[in-house]
N, C-alpha and C. Protein backbone atom coordinates (compact mmCIF):
# COMPACT_ATOMS: atom_id res chain seq x y z
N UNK A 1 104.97 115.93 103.57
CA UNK A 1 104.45 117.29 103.63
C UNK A 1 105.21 118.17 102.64
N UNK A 2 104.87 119.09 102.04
CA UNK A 2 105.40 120.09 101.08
C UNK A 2 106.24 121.12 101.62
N UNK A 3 107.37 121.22 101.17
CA UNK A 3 108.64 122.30 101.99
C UNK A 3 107.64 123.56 101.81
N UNK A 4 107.47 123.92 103.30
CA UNK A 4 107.56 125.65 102.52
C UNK A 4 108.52 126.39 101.80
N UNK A 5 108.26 127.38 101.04
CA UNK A 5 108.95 127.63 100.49
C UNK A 5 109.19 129.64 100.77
N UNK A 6 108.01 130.33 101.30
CA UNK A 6 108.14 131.53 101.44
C UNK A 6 108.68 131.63 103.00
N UNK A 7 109.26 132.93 103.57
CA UNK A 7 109.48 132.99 104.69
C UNK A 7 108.33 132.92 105.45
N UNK A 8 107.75 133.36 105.87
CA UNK A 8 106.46 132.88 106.47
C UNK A 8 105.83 131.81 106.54
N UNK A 9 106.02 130.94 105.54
CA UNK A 9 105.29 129.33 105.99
C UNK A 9 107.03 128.33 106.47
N UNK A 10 107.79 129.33 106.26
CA UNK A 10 109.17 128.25 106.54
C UNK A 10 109.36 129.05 107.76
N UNK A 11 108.79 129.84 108.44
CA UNK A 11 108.35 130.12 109.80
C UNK A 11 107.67 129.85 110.96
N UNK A 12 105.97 129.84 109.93
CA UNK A 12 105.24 128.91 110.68
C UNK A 12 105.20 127.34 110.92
N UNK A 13 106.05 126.52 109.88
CA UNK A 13 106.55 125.22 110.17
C UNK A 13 107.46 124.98 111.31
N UNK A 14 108.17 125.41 111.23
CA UNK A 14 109.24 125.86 112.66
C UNK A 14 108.98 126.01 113.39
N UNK A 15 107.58 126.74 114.09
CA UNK A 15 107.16 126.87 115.25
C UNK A 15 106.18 125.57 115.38
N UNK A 16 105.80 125.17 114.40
CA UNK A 16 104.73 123.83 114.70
C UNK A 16 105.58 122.66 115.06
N UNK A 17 107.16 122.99 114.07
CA UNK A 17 108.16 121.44 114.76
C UNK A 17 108.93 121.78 116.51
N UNK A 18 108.58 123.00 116.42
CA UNK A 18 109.21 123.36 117.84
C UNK A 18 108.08 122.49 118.78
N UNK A 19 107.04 123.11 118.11
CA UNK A 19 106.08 122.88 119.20
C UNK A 19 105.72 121.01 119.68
N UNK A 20 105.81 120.77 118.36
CA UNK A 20 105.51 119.15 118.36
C UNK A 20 106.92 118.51 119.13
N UNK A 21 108.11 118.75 118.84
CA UNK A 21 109.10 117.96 119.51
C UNK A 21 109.40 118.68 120.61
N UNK A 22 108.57 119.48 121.63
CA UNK A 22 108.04 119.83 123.45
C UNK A 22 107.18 118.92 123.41
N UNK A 23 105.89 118.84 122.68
CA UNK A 23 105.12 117.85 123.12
C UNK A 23 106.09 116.73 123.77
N UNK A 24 106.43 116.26 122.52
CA UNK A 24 106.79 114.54 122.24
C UNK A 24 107.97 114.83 124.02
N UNK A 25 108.84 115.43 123.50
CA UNK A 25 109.61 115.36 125.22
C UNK A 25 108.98 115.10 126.10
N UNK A 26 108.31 115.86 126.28
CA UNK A 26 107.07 116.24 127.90
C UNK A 26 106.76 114.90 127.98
N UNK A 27 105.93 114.00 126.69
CA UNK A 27 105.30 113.27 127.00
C UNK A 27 106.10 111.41 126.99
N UNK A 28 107.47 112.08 126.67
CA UNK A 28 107.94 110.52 127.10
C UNK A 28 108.46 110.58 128.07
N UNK A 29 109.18 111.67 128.84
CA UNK A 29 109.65 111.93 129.90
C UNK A 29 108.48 111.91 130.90
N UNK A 30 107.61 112.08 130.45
CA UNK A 30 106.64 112.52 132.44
C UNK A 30 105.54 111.05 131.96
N UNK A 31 105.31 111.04 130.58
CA UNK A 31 103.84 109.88 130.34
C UNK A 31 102.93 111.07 129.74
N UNK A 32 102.28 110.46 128.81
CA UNK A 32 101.13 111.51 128.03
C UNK A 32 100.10 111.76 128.93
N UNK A 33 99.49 111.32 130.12
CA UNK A 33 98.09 112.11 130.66
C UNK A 33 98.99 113.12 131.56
N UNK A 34 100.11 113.16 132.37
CA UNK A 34 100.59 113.97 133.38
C UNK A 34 100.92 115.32 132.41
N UNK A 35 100.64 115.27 131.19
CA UNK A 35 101.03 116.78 130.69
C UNK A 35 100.04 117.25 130.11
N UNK A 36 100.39 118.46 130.51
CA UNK A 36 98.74 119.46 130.19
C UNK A 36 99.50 119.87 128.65
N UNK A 37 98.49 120.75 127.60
CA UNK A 37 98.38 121.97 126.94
C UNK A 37 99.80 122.76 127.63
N UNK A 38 99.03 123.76 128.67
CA UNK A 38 99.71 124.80 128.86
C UNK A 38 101.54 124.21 128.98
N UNK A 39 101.53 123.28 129.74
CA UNK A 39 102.70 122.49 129.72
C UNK A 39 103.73 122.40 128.34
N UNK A 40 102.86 122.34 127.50
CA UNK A 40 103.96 121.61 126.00
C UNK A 40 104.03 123.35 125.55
N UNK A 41 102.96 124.63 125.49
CA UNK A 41 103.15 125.42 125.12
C UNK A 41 104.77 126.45 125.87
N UNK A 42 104.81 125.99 127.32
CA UNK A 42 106.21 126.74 128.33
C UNK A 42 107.06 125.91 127.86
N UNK A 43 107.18 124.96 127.59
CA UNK A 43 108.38 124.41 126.91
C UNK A 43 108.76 124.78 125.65
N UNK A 44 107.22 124.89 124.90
CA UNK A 44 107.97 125.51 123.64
C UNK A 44 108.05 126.87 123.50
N UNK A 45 107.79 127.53 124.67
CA UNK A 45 107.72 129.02 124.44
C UNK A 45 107.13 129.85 123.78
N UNK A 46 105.76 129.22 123.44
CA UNK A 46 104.63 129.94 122.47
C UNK A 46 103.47 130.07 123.46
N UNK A 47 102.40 130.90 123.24
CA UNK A 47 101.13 131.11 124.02
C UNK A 47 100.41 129.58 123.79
N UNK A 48 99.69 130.05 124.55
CA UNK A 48 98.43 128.29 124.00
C UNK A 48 97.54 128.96 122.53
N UNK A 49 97.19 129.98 122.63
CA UNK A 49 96.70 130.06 121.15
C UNK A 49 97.64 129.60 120.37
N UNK A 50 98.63 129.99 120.29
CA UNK A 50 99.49 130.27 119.47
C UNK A 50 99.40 128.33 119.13
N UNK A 51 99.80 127.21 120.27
CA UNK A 51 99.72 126.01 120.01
C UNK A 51 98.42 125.24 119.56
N UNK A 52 97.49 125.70 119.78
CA UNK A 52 96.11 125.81 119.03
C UNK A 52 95.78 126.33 117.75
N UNK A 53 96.64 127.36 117.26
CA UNK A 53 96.75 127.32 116.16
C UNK A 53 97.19 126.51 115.17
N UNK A 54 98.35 125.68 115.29
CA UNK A 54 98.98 124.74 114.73
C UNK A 54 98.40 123.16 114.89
N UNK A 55 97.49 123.28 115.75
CA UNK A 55 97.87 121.81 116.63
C UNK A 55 96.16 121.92 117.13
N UNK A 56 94.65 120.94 116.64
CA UNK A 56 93.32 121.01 117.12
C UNK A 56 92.99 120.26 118.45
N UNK A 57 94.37 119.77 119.18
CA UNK A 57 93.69 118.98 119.87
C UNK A 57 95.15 118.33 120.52
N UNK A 58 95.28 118.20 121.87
CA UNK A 58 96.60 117.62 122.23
C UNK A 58 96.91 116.02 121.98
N UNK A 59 96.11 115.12 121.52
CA UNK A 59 96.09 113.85 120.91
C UNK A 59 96.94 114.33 119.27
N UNK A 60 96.54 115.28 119.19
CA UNK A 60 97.21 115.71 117.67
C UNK A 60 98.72 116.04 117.73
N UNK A 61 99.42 116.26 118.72
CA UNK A 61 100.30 116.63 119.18
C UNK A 61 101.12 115.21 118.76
N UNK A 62 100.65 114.23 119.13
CA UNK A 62 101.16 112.76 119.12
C UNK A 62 101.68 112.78 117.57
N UNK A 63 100.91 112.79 116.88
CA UNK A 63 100.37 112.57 115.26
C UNK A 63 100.65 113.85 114.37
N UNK A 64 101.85 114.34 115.08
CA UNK A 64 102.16 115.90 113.78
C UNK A 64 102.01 115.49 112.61
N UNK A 65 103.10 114.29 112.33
CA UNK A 65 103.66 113.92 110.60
C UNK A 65 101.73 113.77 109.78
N UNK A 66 100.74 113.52 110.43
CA UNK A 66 99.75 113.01 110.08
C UNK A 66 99.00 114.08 108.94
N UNK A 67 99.18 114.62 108.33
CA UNK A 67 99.23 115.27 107.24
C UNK A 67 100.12 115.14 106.32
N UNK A 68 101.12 114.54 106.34
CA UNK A 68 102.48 114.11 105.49
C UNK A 68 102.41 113.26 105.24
N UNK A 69 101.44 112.20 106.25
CA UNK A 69 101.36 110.73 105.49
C UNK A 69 100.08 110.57 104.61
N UNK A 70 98.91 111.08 104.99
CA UNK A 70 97.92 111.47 103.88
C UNK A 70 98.47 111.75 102.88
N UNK A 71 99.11 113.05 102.88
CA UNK A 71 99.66 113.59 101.29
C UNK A 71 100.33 112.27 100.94
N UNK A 72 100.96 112.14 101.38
CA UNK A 72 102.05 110.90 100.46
C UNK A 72 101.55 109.99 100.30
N UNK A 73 100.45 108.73 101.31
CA UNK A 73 99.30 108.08 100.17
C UNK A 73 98.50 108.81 98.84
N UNK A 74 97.67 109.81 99.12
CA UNK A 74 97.32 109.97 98.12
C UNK A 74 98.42 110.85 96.71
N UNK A 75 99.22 111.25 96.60
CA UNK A 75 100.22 111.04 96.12
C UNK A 75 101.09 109.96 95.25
N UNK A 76 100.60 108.88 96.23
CA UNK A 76 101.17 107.53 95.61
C UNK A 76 99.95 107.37 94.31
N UNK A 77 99.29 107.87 94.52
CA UNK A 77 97.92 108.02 93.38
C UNK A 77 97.97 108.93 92.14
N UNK A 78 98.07 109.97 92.73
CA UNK A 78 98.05 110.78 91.73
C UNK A 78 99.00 111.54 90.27
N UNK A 79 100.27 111.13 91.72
CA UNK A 79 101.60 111.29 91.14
C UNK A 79 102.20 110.37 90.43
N UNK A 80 101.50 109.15 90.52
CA UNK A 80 102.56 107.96 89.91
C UNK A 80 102.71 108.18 88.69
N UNK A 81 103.97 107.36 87.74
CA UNK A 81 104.23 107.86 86.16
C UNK A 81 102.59 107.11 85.29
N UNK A 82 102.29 107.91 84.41
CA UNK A 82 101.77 107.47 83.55
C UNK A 82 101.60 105.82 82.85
N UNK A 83 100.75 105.11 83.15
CA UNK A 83 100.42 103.67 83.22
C UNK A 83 101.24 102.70 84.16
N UNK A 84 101.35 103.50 85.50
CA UNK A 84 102.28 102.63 86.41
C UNK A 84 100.60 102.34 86.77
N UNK A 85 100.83 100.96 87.32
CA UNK A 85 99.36 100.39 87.67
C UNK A 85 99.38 101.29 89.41
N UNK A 86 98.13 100.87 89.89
CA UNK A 86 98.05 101.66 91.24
C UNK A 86 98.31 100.56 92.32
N UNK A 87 98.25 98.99 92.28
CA UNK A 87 98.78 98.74 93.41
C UNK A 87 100.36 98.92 94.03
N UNK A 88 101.07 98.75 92.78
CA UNK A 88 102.63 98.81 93.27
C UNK A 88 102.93 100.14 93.85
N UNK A 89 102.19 100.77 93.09
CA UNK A 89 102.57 102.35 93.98
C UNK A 89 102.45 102.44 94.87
N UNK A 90 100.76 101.93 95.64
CA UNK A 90 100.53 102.47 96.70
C UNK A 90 101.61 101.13 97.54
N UNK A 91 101.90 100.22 97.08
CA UNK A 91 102.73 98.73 98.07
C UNK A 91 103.67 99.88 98.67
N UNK A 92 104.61 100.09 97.71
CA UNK A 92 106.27 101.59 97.57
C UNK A 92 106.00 102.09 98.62
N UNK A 93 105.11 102.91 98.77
CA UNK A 93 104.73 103.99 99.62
C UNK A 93 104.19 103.43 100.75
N UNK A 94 103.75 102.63 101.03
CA UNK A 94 103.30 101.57 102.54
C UNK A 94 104.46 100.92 102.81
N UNK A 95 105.27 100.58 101.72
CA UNK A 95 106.96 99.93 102.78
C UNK A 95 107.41 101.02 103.50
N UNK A 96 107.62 101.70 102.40
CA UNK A 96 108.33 102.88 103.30
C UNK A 96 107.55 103.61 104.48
N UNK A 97 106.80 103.87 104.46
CA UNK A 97 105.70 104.37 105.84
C UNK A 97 105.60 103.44 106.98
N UNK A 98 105.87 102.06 106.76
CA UNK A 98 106.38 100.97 107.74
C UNK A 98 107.12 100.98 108.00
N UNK A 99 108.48 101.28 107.25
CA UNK A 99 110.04 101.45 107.82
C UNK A 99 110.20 102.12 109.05
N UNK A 100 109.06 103.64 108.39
CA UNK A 100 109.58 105.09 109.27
C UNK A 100 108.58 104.49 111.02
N UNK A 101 107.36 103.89 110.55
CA UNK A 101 107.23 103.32 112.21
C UNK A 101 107.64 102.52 112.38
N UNK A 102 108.50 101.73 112.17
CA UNK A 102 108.60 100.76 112.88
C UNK A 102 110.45 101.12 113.15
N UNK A 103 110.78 102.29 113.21
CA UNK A 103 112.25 102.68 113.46
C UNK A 103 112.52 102.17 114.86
N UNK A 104 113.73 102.04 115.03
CA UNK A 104 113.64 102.10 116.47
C UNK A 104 113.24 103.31 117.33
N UNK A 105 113.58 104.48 116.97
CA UNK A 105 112.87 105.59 117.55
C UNK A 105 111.82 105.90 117.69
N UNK A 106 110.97 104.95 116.61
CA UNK A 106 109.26 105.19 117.16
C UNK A 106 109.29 104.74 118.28
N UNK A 107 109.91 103.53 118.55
CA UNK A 107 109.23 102.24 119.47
C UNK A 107 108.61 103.12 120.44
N UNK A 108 109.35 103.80 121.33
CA UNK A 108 108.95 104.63 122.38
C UNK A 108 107.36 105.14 122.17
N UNK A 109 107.75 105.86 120.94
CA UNK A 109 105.80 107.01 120.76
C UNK A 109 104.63 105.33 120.42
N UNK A 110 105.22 104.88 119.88
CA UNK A 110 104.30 103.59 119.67
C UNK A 110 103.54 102.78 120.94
N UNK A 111 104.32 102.74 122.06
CA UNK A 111 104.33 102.25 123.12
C UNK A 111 103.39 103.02 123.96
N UNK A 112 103.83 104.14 123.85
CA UNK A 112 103.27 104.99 124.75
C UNK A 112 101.46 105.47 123.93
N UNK A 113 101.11 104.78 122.18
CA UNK A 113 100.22 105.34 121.84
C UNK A 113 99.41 104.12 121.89
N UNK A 114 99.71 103.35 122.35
CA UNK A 114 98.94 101.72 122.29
C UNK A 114 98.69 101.54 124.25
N UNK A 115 99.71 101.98 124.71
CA UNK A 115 99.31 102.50 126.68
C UNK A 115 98.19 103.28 126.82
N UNK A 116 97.82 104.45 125.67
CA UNK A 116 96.77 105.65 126.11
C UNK A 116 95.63 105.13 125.11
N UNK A 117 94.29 105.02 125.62
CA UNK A 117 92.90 105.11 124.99
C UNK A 117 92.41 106.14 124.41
N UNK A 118 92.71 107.46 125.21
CA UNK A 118 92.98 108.45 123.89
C UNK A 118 93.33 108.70 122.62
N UNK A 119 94.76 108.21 122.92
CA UNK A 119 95.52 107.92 121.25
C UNK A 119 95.19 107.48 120.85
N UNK A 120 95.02 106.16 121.42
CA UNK A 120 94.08 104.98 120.39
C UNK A 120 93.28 105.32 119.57
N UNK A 121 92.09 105.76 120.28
CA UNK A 121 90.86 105.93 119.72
C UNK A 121 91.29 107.24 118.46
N UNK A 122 92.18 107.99 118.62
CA UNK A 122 92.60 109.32 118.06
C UNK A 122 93.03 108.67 116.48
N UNK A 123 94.20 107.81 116.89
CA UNK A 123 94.77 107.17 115.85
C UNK A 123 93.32 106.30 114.53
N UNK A 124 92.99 105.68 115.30
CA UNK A 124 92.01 105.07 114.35
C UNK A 124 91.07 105.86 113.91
N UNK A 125 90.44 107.19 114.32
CA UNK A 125 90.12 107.79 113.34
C UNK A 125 90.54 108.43 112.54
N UNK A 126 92.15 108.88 112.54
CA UNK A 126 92.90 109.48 111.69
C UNK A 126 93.35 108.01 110.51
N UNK A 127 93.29 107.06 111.20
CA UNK A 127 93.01 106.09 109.68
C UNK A 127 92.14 105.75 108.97
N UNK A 128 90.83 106.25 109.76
CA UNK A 128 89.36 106.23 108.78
C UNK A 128 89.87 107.67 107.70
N UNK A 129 90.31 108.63 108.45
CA UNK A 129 90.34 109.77 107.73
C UNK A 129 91.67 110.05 106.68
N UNK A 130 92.53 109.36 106.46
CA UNK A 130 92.99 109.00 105.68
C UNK A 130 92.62 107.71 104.59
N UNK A 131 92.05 106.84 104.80
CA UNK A 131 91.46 105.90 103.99
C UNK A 131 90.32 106.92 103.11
N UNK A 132 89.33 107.62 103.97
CA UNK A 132 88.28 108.45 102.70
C UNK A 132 89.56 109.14 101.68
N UNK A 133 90.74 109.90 102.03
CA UNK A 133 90.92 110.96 101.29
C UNK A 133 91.73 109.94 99.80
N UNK A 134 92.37 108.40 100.79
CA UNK A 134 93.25 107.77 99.67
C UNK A 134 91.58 107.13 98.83
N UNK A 135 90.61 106.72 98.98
CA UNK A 135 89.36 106.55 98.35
C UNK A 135 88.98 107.55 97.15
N UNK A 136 89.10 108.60 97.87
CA UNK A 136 88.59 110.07 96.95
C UNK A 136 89.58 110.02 95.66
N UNK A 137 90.72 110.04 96.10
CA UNK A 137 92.19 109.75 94.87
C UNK A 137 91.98 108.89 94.12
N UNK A 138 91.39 107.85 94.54
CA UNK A 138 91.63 106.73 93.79
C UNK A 138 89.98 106.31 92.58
N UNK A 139 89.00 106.96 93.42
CA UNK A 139 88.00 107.22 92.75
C UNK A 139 88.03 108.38 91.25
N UNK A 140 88.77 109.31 91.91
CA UNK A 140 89.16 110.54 90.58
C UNK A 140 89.69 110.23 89.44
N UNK A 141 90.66 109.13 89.41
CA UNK A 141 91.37 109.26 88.70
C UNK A 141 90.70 107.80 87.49
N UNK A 142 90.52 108.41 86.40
CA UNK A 142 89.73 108.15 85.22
C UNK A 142 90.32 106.90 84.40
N UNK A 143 91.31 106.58 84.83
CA UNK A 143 91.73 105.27 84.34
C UNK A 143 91.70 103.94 85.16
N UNK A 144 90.89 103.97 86.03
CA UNK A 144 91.17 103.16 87.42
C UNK A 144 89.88 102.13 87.63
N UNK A 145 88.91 103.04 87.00
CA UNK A 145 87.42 102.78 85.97
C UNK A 145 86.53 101.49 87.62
N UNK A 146 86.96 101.50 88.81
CA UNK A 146 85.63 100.78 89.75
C UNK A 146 85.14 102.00 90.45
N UNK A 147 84.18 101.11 91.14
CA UNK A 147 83.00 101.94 92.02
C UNK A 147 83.07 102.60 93.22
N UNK A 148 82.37 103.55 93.24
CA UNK A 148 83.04 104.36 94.98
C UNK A 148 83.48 103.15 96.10
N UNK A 149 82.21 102.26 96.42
CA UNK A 149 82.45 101.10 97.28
C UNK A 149 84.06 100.50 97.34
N UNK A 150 84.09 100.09 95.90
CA UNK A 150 85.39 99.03 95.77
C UNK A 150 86.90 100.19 95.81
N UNK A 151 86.57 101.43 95.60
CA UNK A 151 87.63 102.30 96.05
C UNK A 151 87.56 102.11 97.40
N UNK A 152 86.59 102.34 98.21
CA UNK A 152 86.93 102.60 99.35
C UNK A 152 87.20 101.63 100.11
N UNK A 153 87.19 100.24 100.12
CA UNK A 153 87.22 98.96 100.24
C UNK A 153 88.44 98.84 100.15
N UNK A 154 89.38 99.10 99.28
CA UNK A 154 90.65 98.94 98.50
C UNK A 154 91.75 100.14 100.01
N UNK A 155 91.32 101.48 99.98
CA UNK A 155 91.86 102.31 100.68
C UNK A 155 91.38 101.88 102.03
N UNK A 156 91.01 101.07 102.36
CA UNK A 156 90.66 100.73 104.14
C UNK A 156 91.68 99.50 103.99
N UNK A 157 91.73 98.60 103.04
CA UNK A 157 92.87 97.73 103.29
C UNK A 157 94.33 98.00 103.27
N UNK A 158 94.66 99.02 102.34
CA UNK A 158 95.72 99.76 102.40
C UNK A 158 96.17 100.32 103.46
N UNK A 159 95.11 101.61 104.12
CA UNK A 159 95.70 102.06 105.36
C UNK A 159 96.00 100.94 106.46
N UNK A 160 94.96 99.98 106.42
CA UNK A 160 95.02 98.72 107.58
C UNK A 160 97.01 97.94 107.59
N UNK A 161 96.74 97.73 106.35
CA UNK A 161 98.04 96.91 105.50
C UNK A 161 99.35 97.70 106.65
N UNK A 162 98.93 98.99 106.78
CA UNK A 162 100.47 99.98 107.48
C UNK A 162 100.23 99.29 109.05
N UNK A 163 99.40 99.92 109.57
CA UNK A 163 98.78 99.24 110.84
C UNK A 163 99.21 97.96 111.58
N UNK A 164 98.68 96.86 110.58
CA UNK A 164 98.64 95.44 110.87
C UNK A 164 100.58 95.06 110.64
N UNK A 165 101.10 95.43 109.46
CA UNK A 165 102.50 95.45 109.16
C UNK A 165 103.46 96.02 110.72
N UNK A 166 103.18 96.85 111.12
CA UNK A 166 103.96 97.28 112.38
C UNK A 166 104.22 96.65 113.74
N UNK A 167 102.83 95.61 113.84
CA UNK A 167 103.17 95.00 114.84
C UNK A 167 103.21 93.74 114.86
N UNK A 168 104.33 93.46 113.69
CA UNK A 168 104.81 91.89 113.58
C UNK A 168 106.27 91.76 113.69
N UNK A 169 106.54 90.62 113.55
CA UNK A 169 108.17 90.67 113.94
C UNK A 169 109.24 90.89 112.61
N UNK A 170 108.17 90.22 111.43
CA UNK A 170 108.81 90.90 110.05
C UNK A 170 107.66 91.65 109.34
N UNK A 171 108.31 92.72 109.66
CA UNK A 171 107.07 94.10 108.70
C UNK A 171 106.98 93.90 107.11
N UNK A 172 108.24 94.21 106.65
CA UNK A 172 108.56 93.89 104.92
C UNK A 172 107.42 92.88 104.56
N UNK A 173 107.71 91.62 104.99
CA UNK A 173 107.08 90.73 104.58
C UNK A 173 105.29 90.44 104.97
N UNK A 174 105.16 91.06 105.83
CA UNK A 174 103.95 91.10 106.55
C UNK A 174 103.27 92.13 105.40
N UNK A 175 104.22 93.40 104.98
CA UNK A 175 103.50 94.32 103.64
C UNK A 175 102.99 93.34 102.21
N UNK A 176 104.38 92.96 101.94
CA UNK A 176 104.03 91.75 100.97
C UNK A 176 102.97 90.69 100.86
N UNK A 177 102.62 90.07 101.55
CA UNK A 177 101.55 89.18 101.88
C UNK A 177 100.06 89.60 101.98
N UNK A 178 100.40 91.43 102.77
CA UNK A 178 98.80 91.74 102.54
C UNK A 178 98.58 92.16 101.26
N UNK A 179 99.65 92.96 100.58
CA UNK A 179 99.35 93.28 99.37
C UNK A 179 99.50 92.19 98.61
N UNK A 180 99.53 91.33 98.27
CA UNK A 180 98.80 90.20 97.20
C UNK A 180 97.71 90.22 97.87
N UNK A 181 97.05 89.97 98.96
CA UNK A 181 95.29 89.77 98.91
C UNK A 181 94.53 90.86 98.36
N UNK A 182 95.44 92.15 98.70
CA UNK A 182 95.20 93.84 98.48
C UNK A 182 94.76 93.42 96.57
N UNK A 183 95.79 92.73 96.07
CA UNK A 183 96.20 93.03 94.71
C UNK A 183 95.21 92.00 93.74
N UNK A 184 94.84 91.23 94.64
CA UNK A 184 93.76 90.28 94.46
C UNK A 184 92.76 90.78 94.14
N UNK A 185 92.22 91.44 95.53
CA UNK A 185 90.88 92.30 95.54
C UNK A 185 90.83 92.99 94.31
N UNK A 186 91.60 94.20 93.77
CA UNK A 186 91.54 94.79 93.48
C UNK A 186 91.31 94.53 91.97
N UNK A 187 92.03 92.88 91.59
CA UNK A 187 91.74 92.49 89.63
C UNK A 187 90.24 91.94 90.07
N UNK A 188 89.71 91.60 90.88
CA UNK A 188 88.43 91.04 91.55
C UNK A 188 87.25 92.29 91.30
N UNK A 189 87.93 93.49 91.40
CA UNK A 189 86.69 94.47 91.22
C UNK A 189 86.45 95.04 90.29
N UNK A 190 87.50 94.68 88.67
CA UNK A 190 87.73 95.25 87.62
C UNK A 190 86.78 95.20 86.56
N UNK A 191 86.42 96.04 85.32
CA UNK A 191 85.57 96.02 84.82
C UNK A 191 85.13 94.96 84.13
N UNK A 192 86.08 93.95 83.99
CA UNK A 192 86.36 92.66 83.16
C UNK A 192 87.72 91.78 83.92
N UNK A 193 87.37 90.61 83.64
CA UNK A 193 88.68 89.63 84.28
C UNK A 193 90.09 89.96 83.50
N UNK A 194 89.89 90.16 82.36
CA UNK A 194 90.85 90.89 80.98
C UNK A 194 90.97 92.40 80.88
N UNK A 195 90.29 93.14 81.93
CA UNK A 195 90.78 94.39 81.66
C UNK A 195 92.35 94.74 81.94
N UNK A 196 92.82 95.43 80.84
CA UNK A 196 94.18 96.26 81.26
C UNK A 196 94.29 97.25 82.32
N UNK A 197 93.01 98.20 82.69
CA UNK A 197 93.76 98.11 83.73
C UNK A 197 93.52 98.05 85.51
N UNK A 198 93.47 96.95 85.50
CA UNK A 198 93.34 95.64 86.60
C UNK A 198 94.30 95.81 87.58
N UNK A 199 95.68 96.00 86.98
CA UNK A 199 97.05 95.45 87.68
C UNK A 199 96.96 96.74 89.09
């Protein structure tokens, strides 16, 4: 996510991390269905608008960082140096996004988001909805030269790649392995078997 930088958005971030780490308490301490809304808002000492403002939905509550990890896939796109190919980037940026779940400190929110059908269902559309936006990135960018399809094909295996990596006993390597099929696909959809840029 992008530091704020004026007083006012390095304000309103503060009240959204207040608000998100009441959630997260409430809900490892009591279990995520025994806590209401109004609940995470008295802990954090804000109105419920006020947590509605920040926050569309108490499943979202689970999933704050979930705008930080969008940006930073597509990022891994846009930002990379000049003729860095696009799989290694996006690999970089999926180790590390595996590290951060699979900390030991997730284990807990992990546990508790694979226990609730809510989350569940919450989570997997926030990985459809990150796969369109890493698609859209990867479609834009004019040196990358395949078809909406095979972008979006490419960004559903990617987001999956984080997913599937977390719940193995070696993640690192579990990244590695999908990305060669990832890296496969991807000289597989190129304008030519010899195009440069394939990689």
């Amino acid at each position: 996510m992008t530091v704020p930088t004026g007083r006012r958005e390095r304000k309103k971030a503060a009240t959204r991390q207040k608000i998100a780490d009441a959630a997260l308490r409430l809900f490892l301490e009591r279990g995520y269905d025994a806590v209401g809304i109004r609940d995470v808002a008295d802990e954090a000492d804000v109105a419920v608008t006020t947590l509605f403002s920040h926050f569309a939905s108490k499943e979202a509550l689970v999933f704050e960082q979930d705008q930080g990890f969008e940006q930073r896939l597509t990022r891994a796109v846009t930002d990379r140096a000049p003729h860095e190919p696009l799989i290694p980037a996006l690999r970089r940026e999926v180790h590390a996004l595996v590290r951060h779940c699979t900390a030991d400190s997730a284990a807990p929110i992990w546990r508790m988001i694979d226990g609730s059908p809510a989350l569940r269902k919450y989570e997997e559309s926030m990985r459809l909805r990150h796969a369109e936006s890493l698609a859209t990135a990867i479609a834009a960018d004019p040196h990358l030269s395949r078809t909406p399809t095979a972008c979006r094909a490419i960004a559903r295996f990617v987001i999956d790649a984080c997913s599937l990596a977390r719940t193995v006993a070696d993640p690192e390597a579990a990244v590695e392995e999908i990305f060669q099929m990832i890296e496969a696909a991807w000289e597989a959809t190129g304008p030519s078997a010899n195009s440069a840029d394939t990689a």
